[in-house]
PDB file of N, CA and C in Angstrom:
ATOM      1  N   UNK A   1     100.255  70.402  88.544  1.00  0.00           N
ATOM      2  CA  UNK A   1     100.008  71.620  89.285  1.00  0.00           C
ATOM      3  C   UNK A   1      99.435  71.261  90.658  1.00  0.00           C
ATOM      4  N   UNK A   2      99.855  72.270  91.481  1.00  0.00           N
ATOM      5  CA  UNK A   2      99.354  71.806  93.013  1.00  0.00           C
ATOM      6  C   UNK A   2      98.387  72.853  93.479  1.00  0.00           C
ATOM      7  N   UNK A   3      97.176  72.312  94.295  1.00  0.00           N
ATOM      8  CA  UNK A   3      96.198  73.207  94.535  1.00  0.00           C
ATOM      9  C   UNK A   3      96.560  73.215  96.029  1.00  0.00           C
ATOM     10  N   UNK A   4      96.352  74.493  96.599  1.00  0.00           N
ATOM     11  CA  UNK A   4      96.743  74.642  97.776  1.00  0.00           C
ATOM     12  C   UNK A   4      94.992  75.207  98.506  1.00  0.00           C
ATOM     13  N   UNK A   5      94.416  74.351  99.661  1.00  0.00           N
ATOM     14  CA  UNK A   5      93.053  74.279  99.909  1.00  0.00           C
ATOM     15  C   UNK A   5      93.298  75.226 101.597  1.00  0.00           C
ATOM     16  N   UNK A   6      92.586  75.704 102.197  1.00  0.00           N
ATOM     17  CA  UNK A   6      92.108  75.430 103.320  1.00  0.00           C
ATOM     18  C   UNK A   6      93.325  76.596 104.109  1.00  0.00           C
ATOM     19  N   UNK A   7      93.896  77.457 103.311  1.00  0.00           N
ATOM     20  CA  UNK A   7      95.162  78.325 103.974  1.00  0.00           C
ATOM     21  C   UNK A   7      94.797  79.430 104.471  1.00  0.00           C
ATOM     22  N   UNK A   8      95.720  80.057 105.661  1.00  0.00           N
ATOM     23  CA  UNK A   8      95.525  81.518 106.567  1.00  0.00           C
ATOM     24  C   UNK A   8      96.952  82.215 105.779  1.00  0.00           C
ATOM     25  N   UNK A   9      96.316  83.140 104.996  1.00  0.00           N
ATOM     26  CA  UNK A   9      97.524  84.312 104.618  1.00  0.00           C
ATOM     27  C   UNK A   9      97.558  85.442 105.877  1.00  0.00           C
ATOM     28  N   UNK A  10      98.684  85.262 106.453  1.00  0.00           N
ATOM     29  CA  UNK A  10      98.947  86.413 107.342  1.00  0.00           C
ATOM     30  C   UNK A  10     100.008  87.464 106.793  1.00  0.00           C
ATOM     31  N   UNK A  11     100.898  87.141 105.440  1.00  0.00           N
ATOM     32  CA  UNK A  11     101.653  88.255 104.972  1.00  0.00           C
ATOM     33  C   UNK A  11     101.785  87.732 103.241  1.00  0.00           C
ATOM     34  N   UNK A  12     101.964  88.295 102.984  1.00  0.00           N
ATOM     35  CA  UNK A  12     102.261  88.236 101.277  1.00  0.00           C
ATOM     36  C   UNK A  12     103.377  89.295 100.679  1.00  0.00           C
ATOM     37  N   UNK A  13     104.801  88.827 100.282  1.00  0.00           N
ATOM     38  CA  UNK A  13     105.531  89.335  99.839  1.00  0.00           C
ATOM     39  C   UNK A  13     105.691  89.155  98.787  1.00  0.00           C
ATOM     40  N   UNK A  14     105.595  90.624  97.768  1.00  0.00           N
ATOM     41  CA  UNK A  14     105.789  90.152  95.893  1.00  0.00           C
ATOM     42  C   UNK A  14     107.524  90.662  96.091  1.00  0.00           C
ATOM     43  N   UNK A  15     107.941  89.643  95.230  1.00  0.00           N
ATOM     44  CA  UNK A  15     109.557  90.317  94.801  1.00  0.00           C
ATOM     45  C   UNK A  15     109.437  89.915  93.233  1.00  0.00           C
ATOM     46  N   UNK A  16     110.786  90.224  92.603  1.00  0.00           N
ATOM     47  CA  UNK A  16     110.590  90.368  91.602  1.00  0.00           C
ATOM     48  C   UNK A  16     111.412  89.296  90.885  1.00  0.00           C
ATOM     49  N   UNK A  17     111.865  88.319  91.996  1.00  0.00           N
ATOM     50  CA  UNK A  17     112.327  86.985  91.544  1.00  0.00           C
ATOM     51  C   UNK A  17     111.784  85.831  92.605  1.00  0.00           C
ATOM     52  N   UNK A  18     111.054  84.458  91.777  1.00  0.00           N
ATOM     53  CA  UNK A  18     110.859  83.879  92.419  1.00  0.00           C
ATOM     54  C   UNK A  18     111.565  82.932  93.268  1.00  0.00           C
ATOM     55  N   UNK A  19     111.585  82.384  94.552  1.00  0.00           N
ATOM     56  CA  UNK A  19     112.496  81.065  95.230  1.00  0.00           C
ATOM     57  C   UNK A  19     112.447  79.720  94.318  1.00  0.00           C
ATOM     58  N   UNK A  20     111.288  79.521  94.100  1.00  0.00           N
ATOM     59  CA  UNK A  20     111.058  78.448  93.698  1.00  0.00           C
ATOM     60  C   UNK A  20     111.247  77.878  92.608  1.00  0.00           C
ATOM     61  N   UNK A  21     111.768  77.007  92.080  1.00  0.00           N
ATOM     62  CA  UNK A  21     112.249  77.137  90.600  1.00  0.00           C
ATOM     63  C   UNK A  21     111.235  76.738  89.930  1.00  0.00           C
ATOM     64  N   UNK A  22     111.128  78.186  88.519  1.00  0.00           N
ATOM     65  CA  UNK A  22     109.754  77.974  87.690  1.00  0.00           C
ATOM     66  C   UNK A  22     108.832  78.671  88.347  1.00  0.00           C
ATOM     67  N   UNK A  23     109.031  79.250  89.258  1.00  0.00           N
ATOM     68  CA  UNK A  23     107.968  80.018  89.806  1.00  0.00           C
ATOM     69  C   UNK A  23     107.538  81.331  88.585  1.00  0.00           C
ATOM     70  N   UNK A  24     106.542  81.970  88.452  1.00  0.00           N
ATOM     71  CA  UNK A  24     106.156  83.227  87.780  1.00  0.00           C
ATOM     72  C   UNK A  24     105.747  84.361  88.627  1.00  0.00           C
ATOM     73  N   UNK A  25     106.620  85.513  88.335  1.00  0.00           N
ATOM     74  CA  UNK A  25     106.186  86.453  89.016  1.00  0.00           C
ATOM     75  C   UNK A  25     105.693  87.305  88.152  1.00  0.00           C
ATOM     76  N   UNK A  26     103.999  87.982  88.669  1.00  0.00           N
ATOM     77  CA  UNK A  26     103.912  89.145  88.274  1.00  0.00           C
ATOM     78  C   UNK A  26     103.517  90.184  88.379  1.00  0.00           C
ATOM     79  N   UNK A  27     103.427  90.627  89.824  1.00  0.00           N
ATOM     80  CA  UNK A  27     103.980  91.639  90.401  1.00  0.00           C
ATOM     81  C   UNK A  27     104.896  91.475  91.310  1.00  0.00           C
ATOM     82  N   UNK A  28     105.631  92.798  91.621  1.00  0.00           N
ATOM     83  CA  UNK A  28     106.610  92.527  92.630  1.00  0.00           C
ATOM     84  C   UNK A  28     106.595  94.002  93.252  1.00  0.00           C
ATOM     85  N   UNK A  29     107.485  94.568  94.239  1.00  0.00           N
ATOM     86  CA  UNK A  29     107.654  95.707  94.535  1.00  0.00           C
ATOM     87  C   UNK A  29     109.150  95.217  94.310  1.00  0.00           C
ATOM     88  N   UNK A  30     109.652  97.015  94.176  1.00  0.00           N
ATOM     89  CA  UNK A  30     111.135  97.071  94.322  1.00  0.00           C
ATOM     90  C   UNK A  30     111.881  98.087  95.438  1.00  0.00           C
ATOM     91  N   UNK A  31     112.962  97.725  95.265  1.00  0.00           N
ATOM     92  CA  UNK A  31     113.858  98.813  96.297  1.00  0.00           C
ATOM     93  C   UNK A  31     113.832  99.605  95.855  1.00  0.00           C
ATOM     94  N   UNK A  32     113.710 100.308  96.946  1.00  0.00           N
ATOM     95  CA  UNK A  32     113.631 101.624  96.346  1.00  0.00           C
ATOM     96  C   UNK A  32     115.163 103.054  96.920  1.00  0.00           C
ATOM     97  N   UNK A  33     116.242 102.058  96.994  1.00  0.00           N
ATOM     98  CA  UNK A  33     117.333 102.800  97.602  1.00  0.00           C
ATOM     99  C   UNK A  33     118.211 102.926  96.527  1.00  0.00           C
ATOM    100  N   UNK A  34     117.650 102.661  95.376  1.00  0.00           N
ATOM    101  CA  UNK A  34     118.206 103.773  93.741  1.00  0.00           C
ATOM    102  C   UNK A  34     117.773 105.012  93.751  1.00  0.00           C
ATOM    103  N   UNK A  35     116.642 105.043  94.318  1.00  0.00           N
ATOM    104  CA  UNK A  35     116.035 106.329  94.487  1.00  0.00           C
ATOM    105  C   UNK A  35     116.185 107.320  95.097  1.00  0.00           C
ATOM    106  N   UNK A  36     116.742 106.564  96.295  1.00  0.00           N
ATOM    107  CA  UNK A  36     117.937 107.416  97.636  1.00  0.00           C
ATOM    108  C   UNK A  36     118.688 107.840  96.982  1.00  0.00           C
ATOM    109  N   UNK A  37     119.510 106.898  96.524  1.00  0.00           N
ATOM    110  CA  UNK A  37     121.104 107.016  95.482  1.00  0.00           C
ATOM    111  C   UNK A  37     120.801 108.413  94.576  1.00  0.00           C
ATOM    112  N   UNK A  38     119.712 108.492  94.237  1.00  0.00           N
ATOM    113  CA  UNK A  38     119.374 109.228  93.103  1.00  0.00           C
ATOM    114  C   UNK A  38     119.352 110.861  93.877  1.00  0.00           C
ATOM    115  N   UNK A  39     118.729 110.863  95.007  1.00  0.00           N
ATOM    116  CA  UNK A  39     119.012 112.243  95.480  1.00  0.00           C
ATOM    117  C   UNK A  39     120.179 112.557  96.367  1.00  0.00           C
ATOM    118  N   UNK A  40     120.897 111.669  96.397  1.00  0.00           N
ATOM    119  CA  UNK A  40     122.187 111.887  97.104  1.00  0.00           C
ATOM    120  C   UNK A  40     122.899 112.579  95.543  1.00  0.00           C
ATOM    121  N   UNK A  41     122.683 111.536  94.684  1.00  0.00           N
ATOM    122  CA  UNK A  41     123.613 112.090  93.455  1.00  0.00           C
ATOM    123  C   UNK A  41     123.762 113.442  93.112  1.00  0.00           C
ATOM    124  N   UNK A  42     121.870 113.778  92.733  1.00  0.00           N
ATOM    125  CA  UNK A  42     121.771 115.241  92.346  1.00  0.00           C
ATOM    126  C   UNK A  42     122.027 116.305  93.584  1.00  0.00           C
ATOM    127  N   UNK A  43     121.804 116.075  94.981  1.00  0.00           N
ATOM    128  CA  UNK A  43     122.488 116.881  95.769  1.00  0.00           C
ATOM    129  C   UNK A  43     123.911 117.160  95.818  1.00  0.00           C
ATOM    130  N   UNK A  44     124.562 115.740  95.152  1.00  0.00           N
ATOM    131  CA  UNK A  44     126.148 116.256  95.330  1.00  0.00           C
ATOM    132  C   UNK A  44     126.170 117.163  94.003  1.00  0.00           C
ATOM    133  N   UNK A  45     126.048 116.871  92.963  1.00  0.00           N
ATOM    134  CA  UNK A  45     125.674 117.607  91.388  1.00  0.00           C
ATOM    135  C   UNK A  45     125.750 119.296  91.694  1.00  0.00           C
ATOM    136  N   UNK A  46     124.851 119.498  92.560  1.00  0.00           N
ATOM    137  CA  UNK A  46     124.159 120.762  92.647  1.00  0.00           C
ATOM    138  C   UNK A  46     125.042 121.383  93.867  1.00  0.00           C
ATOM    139  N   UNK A  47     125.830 120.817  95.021  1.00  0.00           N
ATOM    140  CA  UNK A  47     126.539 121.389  95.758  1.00  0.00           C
ATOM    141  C   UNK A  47     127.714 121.307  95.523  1.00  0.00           C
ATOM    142  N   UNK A  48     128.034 120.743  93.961  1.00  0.00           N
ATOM    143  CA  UNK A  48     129.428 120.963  92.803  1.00  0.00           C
ATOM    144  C   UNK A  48     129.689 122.195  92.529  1.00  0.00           C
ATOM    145  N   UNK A  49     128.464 122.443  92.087  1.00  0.00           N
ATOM    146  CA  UNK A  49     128.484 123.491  90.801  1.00  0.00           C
ATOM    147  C   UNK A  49     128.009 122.722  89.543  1.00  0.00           C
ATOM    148  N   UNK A  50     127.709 121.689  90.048  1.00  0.00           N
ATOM    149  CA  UNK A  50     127.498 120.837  88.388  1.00  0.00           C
ATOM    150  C   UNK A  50     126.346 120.215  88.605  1.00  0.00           C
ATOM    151  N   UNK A  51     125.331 120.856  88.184  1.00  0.00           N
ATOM    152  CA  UNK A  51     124.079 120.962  88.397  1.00  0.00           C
ATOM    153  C   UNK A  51     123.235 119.552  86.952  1.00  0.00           C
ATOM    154  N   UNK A  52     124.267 120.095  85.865  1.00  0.00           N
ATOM    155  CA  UNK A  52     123.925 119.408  84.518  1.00  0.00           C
ATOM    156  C   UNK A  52     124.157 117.543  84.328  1.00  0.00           C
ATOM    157  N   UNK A  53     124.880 117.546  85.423  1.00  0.00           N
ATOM    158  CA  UNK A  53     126.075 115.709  86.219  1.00  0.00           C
ATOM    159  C   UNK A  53     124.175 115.206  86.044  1.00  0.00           C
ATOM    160  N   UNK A  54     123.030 115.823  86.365  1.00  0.00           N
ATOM    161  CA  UNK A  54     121.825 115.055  87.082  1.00  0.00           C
ATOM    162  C   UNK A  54     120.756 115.761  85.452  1.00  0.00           C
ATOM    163  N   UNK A  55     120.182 114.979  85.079  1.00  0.00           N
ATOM    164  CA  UNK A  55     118.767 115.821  84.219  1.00  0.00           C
ATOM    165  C   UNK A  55     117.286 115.817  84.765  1.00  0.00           C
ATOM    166  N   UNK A  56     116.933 116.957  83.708  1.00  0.00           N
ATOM    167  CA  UNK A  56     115.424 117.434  84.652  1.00  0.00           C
ATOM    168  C   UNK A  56     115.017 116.032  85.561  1.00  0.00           C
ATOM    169  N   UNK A  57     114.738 115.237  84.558  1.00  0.00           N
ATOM    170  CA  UNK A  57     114.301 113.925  85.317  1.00  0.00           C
ATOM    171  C   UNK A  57     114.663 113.321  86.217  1.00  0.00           C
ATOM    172  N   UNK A  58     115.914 113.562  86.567  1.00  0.00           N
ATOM    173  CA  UNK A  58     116.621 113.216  87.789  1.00  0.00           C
ATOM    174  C   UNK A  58     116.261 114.009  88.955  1.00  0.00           C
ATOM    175  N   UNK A  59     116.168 115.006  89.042  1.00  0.00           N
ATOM    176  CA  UNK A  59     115.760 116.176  89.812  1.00  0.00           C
ATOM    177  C   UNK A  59     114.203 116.249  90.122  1.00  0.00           C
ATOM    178  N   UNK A  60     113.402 115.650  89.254  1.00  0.00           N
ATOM    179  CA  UNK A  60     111.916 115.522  89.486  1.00  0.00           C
ATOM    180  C   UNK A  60     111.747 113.914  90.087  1.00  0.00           C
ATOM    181  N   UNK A  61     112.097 113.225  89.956  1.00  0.00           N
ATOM    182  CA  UNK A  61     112.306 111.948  90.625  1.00  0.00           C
ATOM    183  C   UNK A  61     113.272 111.818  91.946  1.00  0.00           C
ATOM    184  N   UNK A  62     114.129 112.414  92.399  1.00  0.00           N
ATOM    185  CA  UNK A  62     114.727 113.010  93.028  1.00  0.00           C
ATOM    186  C   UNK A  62     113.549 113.748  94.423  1.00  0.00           C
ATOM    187  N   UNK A  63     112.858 114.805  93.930  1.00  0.00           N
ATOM    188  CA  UNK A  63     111.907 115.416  94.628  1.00  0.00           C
ATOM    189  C   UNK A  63     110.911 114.603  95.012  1.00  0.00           C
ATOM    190  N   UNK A  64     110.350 114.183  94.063  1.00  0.00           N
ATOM    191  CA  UNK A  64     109.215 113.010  94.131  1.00  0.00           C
ATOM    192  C   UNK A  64     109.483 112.360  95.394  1.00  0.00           C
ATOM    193  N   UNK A  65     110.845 111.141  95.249  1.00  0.00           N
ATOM    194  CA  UNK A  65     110.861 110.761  96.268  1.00  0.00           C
ATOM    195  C   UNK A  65     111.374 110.935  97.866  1.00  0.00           C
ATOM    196  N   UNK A  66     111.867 112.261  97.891  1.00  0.00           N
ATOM    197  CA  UNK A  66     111.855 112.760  99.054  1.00  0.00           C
ATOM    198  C   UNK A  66     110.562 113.080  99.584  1.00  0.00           C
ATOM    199  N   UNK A  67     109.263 113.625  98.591  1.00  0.00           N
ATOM    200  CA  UNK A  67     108.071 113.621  99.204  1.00  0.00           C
ATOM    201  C   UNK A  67     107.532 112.532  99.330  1.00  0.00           C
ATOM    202  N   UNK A  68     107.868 111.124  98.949  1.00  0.00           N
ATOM    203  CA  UNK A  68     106.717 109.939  98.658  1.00  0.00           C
ATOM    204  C   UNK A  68     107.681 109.651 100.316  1.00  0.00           C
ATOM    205  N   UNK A  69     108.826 109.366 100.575  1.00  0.00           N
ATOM    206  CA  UNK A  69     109.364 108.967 101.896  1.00  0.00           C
ATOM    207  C   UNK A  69     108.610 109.796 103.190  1.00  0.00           C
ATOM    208  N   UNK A  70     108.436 111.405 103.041  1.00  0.00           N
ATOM    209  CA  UNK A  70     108.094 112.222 103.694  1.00  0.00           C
ATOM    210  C   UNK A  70     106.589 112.017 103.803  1.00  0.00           C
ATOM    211  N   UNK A  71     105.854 111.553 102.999  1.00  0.00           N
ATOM    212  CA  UNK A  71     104.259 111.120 103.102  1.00  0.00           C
ATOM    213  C   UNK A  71     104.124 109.922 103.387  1.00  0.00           C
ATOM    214  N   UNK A  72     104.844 108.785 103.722  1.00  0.00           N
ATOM    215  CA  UNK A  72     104.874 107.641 103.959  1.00  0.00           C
ATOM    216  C   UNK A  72     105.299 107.740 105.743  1.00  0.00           C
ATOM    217  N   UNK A  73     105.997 108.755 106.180  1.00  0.00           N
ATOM    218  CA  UNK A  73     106.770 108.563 107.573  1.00  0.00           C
ATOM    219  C   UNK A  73     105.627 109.556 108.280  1.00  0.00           C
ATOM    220  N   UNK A  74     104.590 110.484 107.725  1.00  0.00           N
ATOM    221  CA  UNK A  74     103.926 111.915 108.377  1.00  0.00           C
ATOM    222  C   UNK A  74     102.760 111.383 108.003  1.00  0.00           C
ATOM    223  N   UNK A  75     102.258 110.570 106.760  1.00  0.00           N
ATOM    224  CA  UNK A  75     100.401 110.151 106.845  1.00  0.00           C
ATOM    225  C   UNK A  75     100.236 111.391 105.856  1.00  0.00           C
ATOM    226  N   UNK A  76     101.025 112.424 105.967  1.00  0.00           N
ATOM    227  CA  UNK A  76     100.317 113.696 105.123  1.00  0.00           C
ATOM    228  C   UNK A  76     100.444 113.154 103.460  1.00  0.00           C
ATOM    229  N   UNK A  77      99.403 113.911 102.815  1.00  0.00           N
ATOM    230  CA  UNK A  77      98.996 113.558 101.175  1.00  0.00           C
ATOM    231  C   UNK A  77     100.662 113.690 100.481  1.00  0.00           C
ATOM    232  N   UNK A  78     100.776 113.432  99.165  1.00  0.00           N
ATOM    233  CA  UNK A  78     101.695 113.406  98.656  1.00  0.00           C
ATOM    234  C   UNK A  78     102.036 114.812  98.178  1.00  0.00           C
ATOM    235  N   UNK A  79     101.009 115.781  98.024  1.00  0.00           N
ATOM    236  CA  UNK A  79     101.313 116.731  97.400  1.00  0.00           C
ATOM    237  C   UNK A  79     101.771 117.804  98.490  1.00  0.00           C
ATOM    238  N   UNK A  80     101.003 117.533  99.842  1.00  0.00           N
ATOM    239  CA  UNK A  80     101.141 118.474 101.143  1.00  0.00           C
ATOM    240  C   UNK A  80     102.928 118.310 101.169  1.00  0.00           C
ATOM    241  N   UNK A  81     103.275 116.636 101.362  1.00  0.00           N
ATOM    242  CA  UNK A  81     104.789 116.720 101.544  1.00  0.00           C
ATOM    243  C   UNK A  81     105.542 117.216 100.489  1.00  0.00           C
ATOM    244  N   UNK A  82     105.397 117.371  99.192  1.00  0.00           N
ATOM    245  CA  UNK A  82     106.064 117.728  98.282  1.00  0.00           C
ATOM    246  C   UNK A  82     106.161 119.386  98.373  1.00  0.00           C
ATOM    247  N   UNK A  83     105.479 119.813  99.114  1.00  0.00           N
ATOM    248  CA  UNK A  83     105.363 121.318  99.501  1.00  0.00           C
ATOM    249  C   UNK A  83     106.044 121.413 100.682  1.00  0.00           C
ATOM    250  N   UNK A  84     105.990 120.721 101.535  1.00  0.00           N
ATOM    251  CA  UNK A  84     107.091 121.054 102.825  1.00  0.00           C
ATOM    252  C   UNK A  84     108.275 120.272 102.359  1.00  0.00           C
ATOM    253  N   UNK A  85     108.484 119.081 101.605  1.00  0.00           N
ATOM    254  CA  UNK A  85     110.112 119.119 101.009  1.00  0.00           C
ATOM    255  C   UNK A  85     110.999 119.980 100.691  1.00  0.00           C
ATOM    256  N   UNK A  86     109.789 120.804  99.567  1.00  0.00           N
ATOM    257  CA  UNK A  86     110.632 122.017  99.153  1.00  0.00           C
ATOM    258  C   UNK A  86     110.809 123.098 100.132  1.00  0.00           C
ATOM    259  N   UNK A  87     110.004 123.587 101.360  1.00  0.00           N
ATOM    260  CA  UNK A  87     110.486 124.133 101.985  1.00  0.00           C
ATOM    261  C   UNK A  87     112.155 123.592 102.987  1.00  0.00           C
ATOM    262  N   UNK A  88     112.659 122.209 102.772  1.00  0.00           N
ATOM    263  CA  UNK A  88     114.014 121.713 103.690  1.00  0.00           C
ATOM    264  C   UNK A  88     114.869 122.503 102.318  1.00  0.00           C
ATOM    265  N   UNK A  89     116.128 122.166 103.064  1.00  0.00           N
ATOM    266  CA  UNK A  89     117.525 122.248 102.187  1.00  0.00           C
ATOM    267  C   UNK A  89     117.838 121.384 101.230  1.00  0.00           C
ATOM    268  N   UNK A  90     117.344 120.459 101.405  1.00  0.00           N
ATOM    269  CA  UNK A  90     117.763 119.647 100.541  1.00  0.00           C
ATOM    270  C   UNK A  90     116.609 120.031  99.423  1.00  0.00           C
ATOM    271  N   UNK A  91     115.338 120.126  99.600  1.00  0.00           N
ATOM    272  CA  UNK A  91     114.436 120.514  98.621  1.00  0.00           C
ATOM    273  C   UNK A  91     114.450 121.401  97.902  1.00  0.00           C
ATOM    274  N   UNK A  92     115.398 122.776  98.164  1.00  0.00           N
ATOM    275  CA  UNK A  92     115.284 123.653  97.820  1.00  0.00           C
ATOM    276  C   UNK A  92     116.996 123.515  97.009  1.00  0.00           C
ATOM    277  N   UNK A  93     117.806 122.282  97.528  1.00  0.00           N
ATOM    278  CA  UNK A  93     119.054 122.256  96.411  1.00  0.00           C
ATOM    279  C   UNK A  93     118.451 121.414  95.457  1.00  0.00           C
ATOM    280  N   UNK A  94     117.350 120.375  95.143  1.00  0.00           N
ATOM    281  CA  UNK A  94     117.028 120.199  94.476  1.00  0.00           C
ATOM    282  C   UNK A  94     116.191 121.101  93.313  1.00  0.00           C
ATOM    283  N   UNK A  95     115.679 121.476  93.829  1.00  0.00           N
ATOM    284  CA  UNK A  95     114.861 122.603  92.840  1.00  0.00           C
ATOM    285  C   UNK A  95     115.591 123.536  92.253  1.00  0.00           C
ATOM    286  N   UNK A  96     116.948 123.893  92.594  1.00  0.00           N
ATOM    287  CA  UNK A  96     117.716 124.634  92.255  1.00  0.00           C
ATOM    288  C   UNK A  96     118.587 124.097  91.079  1.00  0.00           C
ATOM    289  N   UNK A  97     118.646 122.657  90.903  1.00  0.00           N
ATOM    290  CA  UNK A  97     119.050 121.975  89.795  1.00  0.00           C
ATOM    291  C   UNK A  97     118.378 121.662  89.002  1.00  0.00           C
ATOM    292  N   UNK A  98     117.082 121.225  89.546  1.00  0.00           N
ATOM    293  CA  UNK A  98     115.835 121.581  88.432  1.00  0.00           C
ATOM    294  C   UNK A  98     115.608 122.849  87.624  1.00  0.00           C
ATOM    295  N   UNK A  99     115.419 123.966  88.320  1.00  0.00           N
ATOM    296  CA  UNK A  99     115.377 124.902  87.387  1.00  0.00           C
ATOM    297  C   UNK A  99     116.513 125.655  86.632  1.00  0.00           C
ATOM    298  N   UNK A 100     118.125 125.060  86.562  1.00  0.00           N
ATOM    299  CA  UNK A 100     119.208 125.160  86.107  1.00  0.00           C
ATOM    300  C   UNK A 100     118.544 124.919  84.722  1.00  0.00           C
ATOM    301  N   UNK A 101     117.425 123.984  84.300  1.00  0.00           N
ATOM    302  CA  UNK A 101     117.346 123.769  83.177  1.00  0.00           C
ATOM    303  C   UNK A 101     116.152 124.636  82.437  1.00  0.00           C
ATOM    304  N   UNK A 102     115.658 125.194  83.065  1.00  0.00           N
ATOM    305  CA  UNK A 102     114.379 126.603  83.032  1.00  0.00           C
ATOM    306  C   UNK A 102     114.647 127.301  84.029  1.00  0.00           C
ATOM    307  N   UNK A 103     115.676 128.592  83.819  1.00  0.00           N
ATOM    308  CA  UNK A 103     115.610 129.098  84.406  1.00  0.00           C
ATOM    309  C   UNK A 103     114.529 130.615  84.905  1.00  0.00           C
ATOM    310  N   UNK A 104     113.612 130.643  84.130  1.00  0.00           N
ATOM    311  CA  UNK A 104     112.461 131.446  83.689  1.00  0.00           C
ATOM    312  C   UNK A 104     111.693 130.574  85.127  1.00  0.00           C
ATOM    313  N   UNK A 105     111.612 129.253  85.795  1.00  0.00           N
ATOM    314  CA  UNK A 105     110.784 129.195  86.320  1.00  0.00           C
ATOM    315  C   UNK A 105     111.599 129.290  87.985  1.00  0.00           C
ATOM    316  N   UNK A 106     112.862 129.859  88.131  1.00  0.00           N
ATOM    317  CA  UNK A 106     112.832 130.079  89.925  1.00  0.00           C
ATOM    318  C   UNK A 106     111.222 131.098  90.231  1.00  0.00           C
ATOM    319  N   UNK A 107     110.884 131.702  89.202  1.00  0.00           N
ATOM    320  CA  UNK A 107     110.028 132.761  90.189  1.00  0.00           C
ATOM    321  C   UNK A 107     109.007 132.508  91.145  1.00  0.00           C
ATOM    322  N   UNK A 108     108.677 130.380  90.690  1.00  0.00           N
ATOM    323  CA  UNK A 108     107.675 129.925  90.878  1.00  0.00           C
ATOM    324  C   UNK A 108     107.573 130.155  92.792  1.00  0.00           C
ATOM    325  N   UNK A 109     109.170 129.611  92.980  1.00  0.00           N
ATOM    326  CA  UNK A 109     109.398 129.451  94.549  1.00  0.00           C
ATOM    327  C   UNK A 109     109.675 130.584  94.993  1.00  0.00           C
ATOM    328  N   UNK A 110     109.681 131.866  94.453  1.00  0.00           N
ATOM    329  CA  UNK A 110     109.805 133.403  94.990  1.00  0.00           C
ATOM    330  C   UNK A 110     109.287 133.907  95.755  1.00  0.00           C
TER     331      UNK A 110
END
């Protein structure tokens, strides 16, 4: 094993595979442009007519991360952006596939 003495960390990147062979990773961050993928999907779903193509969970993860992008680019809290998401178009075609599956709860956004 090698001890590494006397070092200046100026950046630290976790991934979720190491370069080095034998390396151990354990943490990493990931991409997060499945997540994109994921509200492109349920927006096309929902501007089908086929709202059911995406499930609740898709549609709440979906929202999520249009607000976690929207609180990451504005500084505002996560919950402030998740409230002006739903006020865009796209927030409000999401929610509209969300509550395809309860429909008892559009009244919430009424």
């Amino acid at each position: 094993m090698t001890k590494l003495e006397d070092l200046e960390i100026d950046e630290v990147s976790l991934v979720d595979k190491g370069a080095v062979k034998g390396a151990k990773i354990l943490l990493y961050k990931r991409d997060s442009t499945g997540d994109r993928d994921l509200v492109s999907k349920c927006l096309s779903a929902v501007s089908k007519g086929r709202a059911s193509d995406c499930s609740r969970e898709d549609y709440e993860g979906a929202l999520d991360e249009l607000a976690k992008e929207r609180a990451d680019k504005t500084g505002e809290t996560f919950h402030r952006s998740y409230t002006r998401v739903l006020e865009t178009d796209e927030g409000q075609q999401l929610y509209r596939g969300l509550v395809s599956f309860d429909p008892s709860a559009k009244d919430v956004l009424a």
